[in-house]
C-alpha atoms as a PDB file:
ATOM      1  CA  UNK A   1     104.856  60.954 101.163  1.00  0.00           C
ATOM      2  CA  UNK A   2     103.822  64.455  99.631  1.00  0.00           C
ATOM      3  CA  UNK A   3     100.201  65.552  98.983  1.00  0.00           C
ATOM      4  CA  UNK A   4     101.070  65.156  95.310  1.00  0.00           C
ATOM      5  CA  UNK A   5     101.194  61.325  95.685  1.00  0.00           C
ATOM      6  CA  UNK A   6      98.028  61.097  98.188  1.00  0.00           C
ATOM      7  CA  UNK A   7      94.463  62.920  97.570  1.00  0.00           C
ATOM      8  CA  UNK A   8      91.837  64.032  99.758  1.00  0.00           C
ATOM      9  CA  UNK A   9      89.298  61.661  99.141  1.00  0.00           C
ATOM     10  CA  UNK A  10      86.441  63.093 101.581  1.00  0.00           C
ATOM     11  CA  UNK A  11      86.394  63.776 105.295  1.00  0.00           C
ATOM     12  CA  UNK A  12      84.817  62.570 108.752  1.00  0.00           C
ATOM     13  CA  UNK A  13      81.635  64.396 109.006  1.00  0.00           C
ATOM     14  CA  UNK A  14      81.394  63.372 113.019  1.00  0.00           C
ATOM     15  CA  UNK A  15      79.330  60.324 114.946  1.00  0.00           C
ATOM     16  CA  UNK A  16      76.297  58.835 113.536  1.00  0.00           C
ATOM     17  CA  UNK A  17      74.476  56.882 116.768  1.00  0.00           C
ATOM     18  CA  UNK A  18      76.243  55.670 119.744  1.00  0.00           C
ATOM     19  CA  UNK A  19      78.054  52.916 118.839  1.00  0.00           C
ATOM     20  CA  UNK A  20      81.379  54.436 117.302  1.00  0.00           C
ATOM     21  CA  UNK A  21      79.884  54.943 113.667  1.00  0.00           C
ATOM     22  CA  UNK A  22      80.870  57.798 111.813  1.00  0.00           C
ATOM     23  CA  UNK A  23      79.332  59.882 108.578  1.00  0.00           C
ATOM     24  CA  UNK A  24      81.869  60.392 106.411  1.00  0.00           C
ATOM     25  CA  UNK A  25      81.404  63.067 103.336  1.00  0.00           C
ATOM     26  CA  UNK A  26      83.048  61.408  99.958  1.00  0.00           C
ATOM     27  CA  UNK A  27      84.799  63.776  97.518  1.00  0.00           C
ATOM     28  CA  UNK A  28      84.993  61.055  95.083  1.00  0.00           C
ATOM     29  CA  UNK A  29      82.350  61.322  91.729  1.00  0.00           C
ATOM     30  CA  UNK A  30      80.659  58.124  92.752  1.00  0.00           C
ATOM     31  CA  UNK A  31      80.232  58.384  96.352  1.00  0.00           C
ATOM     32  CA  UNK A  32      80.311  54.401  97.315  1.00  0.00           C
ATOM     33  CA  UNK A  33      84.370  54.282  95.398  1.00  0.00           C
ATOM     34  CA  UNK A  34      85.668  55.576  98.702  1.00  0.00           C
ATOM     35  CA  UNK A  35      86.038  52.029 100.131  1.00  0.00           C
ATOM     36  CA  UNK A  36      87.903  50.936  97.289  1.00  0.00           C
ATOM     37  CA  UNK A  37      90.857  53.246  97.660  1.00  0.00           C
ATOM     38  CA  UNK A  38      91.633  52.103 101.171  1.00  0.00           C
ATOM     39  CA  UNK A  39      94.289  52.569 103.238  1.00  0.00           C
ATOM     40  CA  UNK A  40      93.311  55.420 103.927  1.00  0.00           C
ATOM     41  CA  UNK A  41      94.969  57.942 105.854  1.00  0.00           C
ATOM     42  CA  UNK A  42      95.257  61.417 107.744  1.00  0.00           C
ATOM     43  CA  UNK A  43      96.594  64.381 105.751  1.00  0.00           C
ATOM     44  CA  UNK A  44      99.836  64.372 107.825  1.00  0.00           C
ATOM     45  CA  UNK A  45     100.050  60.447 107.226  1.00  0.00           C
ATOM     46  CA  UNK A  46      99.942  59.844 110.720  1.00  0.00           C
ATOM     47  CA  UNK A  47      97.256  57.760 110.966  1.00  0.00           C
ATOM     48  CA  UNK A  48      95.790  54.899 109.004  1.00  0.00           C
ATOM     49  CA  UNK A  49      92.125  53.822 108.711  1.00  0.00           C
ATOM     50  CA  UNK A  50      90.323  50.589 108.133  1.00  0.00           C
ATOM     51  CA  UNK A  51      86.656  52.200 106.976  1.00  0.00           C
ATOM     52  CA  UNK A  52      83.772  49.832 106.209  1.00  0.00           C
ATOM     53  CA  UNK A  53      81.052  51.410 104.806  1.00  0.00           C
ATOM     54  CA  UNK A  54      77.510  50.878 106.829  1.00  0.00           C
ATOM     55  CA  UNK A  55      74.792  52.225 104.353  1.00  0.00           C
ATOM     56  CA  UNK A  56      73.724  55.304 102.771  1.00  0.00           C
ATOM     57  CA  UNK A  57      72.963  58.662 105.133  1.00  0.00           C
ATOM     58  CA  UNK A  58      71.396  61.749 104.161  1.00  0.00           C
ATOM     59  CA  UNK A  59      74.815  63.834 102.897  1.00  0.00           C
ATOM     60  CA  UNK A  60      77.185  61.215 103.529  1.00  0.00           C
ATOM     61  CA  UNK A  61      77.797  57.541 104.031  1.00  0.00           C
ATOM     62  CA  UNK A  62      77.437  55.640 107.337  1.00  0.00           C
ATOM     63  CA  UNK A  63      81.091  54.087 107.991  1.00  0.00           C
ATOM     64  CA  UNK A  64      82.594  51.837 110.501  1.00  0.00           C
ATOM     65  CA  UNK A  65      86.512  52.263 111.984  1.00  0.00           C
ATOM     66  CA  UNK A  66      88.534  49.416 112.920  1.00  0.00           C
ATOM     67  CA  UNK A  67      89.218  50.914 116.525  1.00  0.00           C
ATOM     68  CA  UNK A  68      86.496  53.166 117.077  1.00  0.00           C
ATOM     69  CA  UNK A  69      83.671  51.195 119.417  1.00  0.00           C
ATOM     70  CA  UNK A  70      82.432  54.796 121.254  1.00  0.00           C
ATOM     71  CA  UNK A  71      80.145  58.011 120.211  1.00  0.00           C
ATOM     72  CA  UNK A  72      82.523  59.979 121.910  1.00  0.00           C
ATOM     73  CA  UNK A  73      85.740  58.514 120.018  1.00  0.00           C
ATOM     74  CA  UNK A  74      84.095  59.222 116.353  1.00  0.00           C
ATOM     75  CA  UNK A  75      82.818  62.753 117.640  1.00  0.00           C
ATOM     76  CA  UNK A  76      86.495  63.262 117.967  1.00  0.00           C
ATOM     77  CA  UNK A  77      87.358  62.415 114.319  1.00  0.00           C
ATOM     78  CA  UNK A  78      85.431  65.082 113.356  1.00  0.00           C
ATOM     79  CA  UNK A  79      86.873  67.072 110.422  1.00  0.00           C
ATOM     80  CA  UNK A  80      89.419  64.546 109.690  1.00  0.00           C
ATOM     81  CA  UNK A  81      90.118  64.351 106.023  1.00  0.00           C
ATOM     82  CA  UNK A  82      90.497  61.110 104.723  1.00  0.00           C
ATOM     83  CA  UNK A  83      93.623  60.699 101.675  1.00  0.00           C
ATOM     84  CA  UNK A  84      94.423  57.553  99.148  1.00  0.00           C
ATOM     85  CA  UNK A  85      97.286  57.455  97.451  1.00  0.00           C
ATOM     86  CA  UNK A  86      97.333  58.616  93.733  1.00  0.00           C
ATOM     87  CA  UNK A  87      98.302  54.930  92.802  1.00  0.00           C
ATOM     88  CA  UNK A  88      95.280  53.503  94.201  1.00  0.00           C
ATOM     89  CA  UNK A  89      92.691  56.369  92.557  1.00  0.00           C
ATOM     90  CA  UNK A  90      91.132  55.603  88.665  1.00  0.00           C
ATOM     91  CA  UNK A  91      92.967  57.617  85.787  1.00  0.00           C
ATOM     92  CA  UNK A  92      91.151  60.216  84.359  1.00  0.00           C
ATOM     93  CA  UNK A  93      89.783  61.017  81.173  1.00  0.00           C
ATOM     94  CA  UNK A  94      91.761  64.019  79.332  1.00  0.00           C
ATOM     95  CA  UNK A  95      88.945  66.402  80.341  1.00  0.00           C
ATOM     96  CA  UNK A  96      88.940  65.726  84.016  1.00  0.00           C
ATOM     97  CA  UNK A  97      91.427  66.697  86.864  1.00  0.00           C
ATOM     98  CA  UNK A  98      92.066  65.861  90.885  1.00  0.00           C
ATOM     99  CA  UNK A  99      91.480  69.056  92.697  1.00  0.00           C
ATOM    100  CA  UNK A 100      95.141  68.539  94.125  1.00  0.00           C
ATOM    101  CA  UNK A 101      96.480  68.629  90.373  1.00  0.00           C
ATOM    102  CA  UNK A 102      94.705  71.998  89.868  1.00  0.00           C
ATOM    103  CA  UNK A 103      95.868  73.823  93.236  1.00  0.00           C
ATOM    104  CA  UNK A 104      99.279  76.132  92.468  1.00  0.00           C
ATOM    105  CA  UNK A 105      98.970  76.066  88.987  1.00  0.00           C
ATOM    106  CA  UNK A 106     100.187  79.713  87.508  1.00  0.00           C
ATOM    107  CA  UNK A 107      96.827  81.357  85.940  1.00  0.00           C
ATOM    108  CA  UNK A 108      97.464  83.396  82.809  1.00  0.00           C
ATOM    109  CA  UNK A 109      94.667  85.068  80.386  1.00  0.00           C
ATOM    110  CA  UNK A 110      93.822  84.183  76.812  1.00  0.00           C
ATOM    111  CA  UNK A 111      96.996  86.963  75.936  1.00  0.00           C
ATOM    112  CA  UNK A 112      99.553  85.323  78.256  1.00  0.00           C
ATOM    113  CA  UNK A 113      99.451  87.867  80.941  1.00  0.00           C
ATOM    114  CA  UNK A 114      99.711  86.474  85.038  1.00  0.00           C
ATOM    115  CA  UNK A 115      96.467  86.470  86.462  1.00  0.00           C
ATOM    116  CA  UNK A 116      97.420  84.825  89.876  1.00  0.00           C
ATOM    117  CA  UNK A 117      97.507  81.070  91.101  1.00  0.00           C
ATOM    118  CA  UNK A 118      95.161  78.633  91.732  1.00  0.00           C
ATOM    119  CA  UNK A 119      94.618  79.039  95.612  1.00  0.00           C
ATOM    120  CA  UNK A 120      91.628  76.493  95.989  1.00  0.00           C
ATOM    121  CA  UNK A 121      88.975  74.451  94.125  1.00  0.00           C
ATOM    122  CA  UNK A 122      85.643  74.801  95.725  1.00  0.00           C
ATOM    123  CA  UNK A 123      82.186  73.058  95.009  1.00  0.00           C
ATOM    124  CA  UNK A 124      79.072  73.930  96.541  1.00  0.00           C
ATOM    125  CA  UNK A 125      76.820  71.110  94.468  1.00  0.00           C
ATOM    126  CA  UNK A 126      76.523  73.572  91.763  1.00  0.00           C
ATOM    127  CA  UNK A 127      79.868  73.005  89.671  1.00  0.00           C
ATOM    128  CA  UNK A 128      83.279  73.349  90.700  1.00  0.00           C
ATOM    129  CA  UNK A 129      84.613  76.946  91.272  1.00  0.00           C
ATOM    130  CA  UNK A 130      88.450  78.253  91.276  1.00  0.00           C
ATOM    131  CA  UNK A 131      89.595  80.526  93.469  1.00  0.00           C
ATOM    132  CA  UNK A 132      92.534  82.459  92.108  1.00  0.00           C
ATOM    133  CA  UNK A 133      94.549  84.658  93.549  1.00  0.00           C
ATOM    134  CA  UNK A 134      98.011  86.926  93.444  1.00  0.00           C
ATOM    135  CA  UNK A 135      99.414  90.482  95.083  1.00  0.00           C
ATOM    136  CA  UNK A 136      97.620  92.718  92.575  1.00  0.00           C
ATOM    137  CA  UNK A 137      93.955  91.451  93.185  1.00  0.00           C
ATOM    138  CA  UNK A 138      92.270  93.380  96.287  1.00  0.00           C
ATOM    139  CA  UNK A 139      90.106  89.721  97.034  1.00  0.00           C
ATOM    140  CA  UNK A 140      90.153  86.399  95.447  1.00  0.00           C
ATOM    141  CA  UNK A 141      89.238  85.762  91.810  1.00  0.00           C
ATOM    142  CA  UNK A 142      85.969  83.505  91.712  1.00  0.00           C
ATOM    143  CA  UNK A 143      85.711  81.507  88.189  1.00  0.00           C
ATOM    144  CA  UNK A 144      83.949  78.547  87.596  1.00  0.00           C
ATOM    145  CA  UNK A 145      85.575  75.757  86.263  1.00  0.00           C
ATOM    146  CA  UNK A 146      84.422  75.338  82.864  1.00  0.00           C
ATOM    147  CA  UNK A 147      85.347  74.554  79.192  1.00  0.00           C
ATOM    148  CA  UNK A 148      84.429  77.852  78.367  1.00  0.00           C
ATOM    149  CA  UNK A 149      86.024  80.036  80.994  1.00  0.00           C
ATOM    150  CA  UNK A 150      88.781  77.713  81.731  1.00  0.00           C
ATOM    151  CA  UNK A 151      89.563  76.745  77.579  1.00  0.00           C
ATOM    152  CA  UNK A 152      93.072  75.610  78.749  1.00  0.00           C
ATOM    153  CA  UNK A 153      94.929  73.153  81.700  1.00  0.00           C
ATOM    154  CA  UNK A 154      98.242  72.102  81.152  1.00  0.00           C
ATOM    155  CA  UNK A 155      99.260  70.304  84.400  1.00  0.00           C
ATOM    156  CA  UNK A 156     103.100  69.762  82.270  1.00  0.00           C
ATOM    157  CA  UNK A 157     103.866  73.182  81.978  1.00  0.00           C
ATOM    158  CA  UNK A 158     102.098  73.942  85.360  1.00  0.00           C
ATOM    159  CA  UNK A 159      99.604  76.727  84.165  1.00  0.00           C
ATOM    160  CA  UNK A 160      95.879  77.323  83.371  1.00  0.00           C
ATOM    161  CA  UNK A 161      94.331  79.905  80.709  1.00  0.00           C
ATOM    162  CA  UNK A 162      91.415  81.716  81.695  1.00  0.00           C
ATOM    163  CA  UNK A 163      89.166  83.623  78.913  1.00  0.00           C
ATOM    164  CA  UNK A 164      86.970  85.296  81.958  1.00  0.00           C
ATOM    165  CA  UNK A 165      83.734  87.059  80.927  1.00  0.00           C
ATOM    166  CA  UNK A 166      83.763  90.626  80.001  1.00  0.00           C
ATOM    167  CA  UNK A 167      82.181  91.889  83.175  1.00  0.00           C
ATOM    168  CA  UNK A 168      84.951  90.530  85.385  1.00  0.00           C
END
């Protein structure tokens, strides 16, 4: 199955106590909804998880995994990012994308000239920020990901419009 049929729902933050119970950070708008898109599964598809979530935890959730019983086995799920497939995920409203559906899309300005691509989507609690980039920029563009800066996604034609400020 390709990444554009699965999305990365959050990630294994590492072990929470000593009985095999893991954080896990949730990429999904309402934190909790992770459960509900079960199975989940690594990025490679390689391995499947049964996740019952445990309680709330400062930056994260408190999960158990069918399998893990040990500090030591959770510690090693560390990083592991945690994907649903697209089929099990809500549909959007017109206004809102999935990171994934963003990532490669062809970045041209307000005039139609090629900025770059869509490299990443990054949020640091603040907003979500695109990083763009393409052979003729020295480092990465930074934009944030709003209505005003980002006027235009058409996920059809595979392409973004920008209408950056004037300082950049």
């Amino acid at each position: 199955m390709s990444n554009s049929e699965r999305i990365c729902v959050g990630a294994i933050a590492g072990a929470f106590g000593v009985q095999g119970e893991v954080r896990i950070k949730s990429f999904c708008a309402e934190p909790e909804d992770i459960a509900n898109y079960a199975p989940l599964s690594t990025e490679d598809g390689t391995r499947v998880f049964e996740i019952t979530l445990t309680r709330p935890l400062k930056n994260g959730l408190g999960a158990r995994i069918a399998g893990v019983a040990t500090k030591e086995q959770a510690d090693a799920l560390r990083g592991t990012t945690l994907w649903a497939d697209r089929g099990h995920l809500p549909s959007l409203p017109d206004d809102e994308f999935y990171h994934a559906d963003l990532i490669g899309l062809q970045v041209v300005d307000t005039g139609g000239a090629k900025i770059g691509t869509v490299h990443a989507v990054h949020n640091h609690g603040a907003g979500d920020i695109l990083e763009i980039t393409a052979p003729s920029l020295k480092q990465a563009l930074l934009l944030p990901f709003t209505k005003a800066i980002v006027p235009t996604v058409d996920l059809s034609a595979g392409r973004i419009v920008i209408d950056p400020p004037d300082e950049m």
